[in-house]
PDB file of N, CA and C in Angstrom:
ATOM      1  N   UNK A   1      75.170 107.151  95.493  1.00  0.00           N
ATOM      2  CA  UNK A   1      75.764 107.423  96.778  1.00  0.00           C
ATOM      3  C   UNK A   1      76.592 108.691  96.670  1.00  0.00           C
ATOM      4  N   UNK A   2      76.643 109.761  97.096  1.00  0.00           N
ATOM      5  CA  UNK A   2      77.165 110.969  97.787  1.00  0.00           C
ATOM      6  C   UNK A   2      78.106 110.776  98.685  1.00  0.00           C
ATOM      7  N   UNK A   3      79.149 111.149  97.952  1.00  0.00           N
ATOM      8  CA  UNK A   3      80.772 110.671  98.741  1.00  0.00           C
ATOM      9  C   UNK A   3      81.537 111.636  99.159  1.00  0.00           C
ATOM     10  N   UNK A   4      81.266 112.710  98.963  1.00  0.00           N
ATOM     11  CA  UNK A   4      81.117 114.267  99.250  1.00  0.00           C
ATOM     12  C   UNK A   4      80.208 115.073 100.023  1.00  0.00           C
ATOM     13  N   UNK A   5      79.544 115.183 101.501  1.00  0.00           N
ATOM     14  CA  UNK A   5      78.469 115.671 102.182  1.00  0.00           C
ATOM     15  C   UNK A   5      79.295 116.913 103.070  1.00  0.00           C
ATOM     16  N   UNK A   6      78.402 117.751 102.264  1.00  0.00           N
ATOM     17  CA  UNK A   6      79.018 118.915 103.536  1.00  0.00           C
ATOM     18  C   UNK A   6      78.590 119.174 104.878  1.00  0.00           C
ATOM     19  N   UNK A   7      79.469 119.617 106.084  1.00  0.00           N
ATOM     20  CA  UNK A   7      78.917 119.302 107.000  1.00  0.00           C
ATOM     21  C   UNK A   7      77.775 120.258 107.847  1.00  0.00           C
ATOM     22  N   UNK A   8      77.161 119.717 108.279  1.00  0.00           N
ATOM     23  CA  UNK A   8      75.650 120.580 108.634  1.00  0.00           C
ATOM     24  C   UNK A   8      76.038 121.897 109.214  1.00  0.00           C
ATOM     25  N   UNK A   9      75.296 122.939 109.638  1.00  0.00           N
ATOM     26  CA  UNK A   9      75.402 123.720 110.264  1.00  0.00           C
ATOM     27  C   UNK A   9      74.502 123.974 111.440  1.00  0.00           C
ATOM     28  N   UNK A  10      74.252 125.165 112.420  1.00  0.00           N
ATOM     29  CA  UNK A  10      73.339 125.116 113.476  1.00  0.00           C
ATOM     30  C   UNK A  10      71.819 125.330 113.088  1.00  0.00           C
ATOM     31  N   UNK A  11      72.145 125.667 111.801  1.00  0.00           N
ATOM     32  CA  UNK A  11      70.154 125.961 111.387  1.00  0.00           C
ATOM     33  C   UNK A  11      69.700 124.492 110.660  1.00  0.00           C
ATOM     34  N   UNK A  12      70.826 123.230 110.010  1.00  0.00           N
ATOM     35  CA  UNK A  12      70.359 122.656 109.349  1.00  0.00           C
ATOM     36  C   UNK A  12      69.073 121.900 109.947  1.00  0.00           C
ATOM     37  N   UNK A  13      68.333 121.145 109.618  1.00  0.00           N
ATOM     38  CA  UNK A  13      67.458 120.432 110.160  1.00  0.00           C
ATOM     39  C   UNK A  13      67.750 119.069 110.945  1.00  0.00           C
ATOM     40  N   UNK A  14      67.454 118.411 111.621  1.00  0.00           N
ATOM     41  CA  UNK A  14      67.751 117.304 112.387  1.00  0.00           C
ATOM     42  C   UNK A  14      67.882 115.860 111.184  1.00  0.00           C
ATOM     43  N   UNK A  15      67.244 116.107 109.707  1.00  0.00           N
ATOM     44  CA  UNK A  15      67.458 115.137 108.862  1.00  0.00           C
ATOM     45  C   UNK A  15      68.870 115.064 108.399  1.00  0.00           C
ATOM     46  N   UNK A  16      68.938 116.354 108.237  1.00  0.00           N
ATOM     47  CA  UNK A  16      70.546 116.589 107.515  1.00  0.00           C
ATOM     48  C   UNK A  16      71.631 116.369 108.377  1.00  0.00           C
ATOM     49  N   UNK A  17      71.609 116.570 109.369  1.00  0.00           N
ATOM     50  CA  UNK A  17      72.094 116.210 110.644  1.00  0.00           C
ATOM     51  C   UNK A  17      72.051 114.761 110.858  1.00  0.00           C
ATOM     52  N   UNK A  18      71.309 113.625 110.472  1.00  0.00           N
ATOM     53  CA  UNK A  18      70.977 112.704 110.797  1.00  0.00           C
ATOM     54  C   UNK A  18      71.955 111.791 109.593  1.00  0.00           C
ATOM     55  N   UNK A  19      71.852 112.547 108.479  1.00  0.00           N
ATOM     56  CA  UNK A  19      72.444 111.949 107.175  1.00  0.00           C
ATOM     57  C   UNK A  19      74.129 111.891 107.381  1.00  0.00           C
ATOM     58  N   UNK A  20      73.980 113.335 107.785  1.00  0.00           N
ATOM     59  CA  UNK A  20      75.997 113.806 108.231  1.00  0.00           C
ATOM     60  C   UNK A  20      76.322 112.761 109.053  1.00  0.00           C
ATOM     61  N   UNK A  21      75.749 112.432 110.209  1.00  0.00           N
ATOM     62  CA  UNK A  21      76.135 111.591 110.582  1.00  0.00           C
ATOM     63  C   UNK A  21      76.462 110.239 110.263  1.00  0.00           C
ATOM     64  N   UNK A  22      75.711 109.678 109.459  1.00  0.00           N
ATOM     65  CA  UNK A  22      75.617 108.349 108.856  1.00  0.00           C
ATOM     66  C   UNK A  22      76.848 108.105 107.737  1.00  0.00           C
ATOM     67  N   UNK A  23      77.108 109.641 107.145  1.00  0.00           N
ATOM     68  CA  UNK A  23      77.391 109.431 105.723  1.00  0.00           C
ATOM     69  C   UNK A  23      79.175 109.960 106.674  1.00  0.00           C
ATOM     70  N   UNK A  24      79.465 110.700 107.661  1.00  0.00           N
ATOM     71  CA  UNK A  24      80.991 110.564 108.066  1.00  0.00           C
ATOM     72  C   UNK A  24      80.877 108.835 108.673  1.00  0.00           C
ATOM     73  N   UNK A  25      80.141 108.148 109.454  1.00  0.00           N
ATOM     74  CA  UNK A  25      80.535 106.915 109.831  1.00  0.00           C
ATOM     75  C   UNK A  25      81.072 105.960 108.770  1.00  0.00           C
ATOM     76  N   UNK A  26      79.839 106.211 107.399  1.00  0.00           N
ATOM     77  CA  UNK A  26      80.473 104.882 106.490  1.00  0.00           C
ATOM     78  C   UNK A  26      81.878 105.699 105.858  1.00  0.00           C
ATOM     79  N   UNK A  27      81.742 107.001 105.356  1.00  0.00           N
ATOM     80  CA  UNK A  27      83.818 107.557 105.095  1.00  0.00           C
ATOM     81  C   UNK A  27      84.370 106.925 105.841  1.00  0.00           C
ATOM     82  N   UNK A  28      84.441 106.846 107.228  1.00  0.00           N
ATOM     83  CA  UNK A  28      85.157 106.527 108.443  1.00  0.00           C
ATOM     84  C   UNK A  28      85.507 104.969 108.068  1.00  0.00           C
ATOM     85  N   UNK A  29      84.405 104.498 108.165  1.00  0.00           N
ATOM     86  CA  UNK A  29      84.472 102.611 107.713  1.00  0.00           C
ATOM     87  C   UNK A  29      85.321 102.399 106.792  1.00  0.00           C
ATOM     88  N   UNK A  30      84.783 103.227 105.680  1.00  0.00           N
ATOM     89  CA  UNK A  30      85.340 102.892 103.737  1.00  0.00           C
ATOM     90  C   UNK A  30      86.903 103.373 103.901  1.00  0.00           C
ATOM     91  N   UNK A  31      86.766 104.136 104.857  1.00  0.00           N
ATOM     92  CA  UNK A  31      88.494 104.557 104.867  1.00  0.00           C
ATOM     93  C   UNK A  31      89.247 103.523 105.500  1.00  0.00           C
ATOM     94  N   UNK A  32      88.499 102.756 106.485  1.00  0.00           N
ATOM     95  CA  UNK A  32      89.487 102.228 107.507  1.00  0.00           C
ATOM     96  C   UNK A  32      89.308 100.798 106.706  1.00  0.00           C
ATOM     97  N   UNK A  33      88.538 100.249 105.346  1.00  0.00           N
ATOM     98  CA  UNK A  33      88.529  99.192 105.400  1.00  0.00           C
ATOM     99  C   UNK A  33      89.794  99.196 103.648  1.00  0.00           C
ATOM    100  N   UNK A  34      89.954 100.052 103.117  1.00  0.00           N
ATOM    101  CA  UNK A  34      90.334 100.411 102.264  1.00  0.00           C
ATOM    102  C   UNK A  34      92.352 100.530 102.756  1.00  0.00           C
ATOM    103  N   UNK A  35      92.271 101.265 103.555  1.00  0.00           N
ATOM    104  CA  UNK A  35      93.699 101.560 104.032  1.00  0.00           C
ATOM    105  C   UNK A  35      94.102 100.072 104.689  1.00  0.00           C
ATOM    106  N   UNK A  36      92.987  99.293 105.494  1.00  0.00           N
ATOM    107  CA  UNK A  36      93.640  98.083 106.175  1.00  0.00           C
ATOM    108  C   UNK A  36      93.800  96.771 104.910  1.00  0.00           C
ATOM    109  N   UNK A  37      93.480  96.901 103.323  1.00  0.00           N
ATOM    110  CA  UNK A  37      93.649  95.732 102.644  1.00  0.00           C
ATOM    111  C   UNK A  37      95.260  96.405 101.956  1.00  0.00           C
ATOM    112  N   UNK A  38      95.304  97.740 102.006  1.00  0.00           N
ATOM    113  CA  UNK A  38      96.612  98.189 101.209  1.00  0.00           C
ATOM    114  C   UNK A  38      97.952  97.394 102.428  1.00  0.00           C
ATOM    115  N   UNK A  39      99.042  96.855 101.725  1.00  0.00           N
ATOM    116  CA  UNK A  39     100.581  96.453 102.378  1.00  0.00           C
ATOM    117  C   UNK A  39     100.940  97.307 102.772  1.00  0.00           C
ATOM    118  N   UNK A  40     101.211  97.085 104.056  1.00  0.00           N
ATOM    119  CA  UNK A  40     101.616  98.016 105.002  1.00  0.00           C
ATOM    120  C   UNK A  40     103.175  98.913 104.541  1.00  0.00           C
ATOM    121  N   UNK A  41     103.825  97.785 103.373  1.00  0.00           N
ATOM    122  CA  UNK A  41     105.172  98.231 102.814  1.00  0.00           C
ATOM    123  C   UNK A  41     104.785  99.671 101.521  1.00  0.00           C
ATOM    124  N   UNK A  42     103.392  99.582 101.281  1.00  0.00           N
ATOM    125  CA  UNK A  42     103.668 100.733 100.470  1.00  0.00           C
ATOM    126  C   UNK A  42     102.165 101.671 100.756  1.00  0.00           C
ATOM    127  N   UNK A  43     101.811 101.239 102.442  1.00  0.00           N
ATOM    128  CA  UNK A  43     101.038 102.360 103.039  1.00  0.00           C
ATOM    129  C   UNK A  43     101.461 103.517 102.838  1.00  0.00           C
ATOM    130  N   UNK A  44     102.880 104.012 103.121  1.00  0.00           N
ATOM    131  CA  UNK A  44     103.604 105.106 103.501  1.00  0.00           C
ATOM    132  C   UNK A  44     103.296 105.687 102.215  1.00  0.00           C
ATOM    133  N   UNK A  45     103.474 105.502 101.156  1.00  0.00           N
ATOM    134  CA  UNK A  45     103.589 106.000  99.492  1.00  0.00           C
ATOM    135  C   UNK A  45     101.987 106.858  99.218  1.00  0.00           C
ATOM    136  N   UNK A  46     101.220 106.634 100.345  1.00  0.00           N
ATOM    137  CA  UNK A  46      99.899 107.013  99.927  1.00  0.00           C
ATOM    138  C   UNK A  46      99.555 108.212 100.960  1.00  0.00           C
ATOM    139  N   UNK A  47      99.632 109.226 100.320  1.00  0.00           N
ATOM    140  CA  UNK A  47      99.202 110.705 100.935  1.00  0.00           C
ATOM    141  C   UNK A  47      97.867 110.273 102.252  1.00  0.00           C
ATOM    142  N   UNK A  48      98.109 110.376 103.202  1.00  0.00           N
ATOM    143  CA  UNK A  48      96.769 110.287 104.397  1.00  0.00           C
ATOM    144  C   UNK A  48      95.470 111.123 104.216  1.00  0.00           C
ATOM    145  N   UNK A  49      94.438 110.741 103.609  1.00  0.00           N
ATOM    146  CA  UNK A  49      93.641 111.282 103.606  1.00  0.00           C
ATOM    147  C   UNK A  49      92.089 111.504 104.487  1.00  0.00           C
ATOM    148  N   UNK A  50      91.427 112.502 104.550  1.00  0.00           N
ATOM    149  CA  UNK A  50      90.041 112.280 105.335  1.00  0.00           C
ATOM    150  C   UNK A  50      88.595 111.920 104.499  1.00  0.00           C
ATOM    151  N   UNK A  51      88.909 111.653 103.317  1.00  0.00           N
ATOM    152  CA  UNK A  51      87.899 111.200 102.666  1.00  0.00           C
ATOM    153  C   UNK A  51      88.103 110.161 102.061  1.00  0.00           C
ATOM    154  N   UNK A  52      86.728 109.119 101.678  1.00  0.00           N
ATOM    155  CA  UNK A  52      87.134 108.187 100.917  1.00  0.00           C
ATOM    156  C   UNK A  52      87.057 108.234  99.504  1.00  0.00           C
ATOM    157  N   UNK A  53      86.715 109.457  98.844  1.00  0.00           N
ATOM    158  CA  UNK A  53      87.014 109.470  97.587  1.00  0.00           C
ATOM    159  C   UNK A  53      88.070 110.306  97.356  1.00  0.00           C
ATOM    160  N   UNK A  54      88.773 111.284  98.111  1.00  0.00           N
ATOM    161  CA  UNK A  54      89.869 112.007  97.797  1.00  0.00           C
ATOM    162  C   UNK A  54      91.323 110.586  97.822  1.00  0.00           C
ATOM    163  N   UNK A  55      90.722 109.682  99.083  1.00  0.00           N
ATOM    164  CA  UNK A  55      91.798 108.588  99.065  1.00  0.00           C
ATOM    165  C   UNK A  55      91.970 108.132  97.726  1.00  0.00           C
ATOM    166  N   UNK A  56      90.805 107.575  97.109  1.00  0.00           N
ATOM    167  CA  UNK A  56      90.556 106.428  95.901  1.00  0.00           C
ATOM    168  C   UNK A  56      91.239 106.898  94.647  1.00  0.00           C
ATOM    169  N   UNK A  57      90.908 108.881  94.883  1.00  0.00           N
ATOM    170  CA  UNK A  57      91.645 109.381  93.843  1.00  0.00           C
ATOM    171  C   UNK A  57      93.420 109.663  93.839  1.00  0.00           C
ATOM    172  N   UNK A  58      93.528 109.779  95.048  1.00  0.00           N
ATOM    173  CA  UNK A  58      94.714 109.995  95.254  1.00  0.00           C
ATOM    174  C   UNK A  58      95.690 108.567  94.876  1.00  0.00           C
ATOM    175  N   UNK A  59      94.734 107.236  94.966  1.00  0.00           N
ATOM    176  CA  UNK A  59      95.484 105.882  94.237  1.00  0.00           C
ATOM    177  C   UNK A  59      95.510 105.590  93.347  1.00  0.00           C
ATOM    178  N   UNK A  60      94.456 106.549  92.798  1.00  0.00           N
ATOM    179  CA  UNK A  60      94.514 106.123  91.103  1.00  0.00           C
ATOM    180  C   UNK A  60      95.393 107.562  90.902  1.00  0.00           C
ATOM    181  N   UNK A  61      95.789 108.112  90.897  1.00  0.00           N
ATOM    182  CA  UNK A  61      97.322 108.918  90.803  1.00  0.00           C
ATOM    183  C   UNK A  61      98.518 108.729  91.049  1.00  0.00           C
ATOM    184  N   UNK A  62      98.482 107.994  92.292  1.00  0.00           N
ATOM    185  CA  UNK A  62      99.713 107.196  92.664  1.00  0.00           C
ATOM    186  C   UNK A  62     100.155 105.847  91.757  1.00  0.00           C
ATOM    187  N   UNK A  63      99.354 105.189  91.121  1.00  0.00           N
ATOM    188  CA  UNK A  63      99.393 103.839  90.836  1.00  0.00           C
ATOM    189  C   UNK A  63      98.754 103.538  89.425  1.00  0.00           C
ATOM    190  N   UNK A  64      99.825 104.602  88.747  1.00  0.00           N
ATOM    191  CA  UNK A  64      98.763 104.431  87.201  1.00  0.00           C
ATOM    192  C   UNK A  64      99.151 102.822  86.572  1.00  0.00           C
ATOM    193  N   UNK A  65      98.757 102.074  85.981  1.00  0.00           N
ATOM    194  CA  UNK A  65      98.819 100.583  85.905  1.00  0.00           C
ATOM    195  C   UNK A  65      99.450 100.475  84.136  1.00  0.00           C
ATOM    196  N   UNK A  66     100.382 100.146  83.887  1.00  0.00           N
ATOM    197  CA  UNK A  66     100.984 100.482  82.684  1.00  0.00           C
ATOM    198  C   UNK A  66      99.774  99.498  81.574  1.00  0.00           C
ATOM    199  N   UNK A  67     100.564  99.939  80.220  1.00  0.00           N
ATOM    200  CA  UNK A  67      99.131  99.606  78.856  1.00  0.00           C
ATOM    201  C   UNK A  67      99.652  97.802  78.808  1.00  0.00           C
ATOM    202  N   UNK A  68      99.040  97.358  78.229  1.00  0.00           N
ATOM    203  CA  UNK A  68      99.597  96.169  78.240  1.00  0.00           C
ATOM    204  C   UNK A  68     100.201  95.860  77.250  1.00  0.00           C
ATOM    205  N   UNK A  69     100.649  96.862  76.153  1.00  0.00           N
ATOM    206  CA  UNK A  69     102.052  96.834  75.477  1.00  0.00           C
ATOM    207  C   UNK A  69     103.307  97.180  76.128  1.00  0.00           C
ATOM    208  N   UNK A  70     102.956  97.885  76.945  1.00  0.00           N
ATOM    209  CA  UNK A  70     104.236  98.329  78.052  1.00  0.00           C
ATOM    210  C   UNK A  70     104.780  97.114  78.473  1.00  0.00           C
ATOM    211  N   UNK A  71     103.572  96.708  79.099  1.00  0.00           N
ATOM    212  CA  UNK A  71     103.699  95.375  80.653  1.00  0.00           C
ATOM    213  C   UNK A  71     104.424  93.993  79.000  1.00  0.00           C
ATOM    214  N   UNK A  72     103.815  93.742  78.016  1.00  0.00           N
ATOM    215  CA  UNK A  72     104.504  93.078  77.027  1.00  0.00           C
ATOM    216  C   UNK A  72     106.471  92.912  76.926  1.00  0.00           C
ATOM    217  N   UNK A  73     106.163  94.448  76.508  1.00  0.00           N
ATOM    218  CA  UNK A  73     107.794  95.076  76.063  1.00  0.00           C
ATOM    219  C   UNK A  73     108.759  94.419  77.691  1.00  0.00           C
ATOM    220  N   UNK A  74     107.935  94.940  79.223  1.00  0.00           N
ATOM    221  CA  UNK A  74     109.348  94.726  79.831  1.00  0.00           C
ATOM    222  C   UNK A  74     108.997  92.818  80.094  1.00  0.00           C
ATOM    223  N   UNK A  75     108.376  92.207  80.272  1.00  0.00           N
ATOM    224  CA  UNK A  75     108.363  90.741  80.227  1.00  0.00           C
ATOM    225  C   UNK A  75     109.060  89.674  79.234  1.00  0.00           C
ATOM    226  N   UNK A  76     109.304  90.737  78.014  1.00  0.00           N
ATOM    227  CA  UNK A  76     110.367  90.533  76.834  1.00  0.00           C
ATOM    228  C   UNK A  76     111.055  91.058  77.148  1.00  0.00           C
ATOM    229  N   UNK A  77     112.227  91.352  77.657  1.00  0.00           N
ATOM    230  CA  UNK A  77     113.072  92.046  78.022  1.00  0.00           C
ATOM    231  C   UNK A  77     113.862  91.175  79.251  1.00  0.00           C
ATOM    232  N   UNK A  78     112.500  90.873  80.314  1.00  0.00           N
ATOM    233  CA  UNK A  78     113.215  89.784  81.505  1.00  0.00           C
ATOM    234  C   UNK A  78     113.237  88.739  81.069  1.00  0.00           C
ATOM    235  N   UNK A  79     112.699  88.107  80.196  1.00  0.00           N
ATOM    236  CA  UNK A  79     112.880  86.535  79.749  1.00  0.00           C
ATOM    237  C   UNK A  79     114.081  86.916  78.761  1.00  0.00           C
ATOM    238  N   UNK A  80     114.450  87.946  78.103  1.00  0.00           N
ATOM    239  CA  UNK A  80     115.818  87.945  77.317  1.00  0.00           C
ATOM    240  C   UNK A  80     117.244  88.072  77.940  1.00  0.00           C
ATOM    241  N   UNK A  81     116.866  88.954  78.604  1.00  0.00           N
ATOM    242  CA  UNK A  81     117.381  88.593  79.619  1.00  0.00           C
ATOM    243  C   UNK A  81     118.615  88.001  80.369  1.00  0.00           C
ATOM    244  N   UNK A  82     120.083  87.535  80.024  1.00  0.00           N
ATOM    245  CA  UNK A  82     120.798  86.621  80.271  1.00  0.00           C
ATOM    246  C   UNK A  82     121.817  87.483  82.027  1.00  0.00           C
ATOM    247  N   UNK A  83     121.150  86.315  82.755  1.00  0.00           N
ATOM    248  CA  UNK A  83     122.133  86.214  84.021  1.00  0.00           C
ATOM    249  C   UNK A  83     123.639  86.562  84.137  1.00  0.00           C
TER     250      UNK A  83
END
């Protein structure tokens, strides 16, 4: 799948034209179905984008997911923890 389509021009042919069309509707979809599962509390944190792979990349930049020695170290740390 081609997640990147540039957009036609006046000489392209009526196929390519036919594809542009198809291939901005499902961006359009993949964007709107992608942005509506993200919490609306940390929508704002995510740069607005017009593509759906510039979005996807832009979350995996925003939201690097720590190693799981990291995620270890601070879970030892909250169970040590004293109130």
């Amino acid at each position: 799948m081609n997640l990147s389509s540039p957009e036609p021009n006046n000489e392209s042919i009526n196929e390519q034209k036919t594809k542009y069309a198809k291939w901005k509707r499902s961006n359009r979809m993949s964007l709107m179905i992608m942005k509506g599962s993200i919490s609306k509390t940390i929508r704002g944190a995510i740069p607005d984008e017009d593509n759906a792979e510039s979005f996807v990349s832009k979350l995996q930049e925003q939201f690097v997911f720590p190693t799981k020695s990291l995620a270890n170290a601070l879970m030892t740390k909250l169970l040590t923890t004293s109130l």
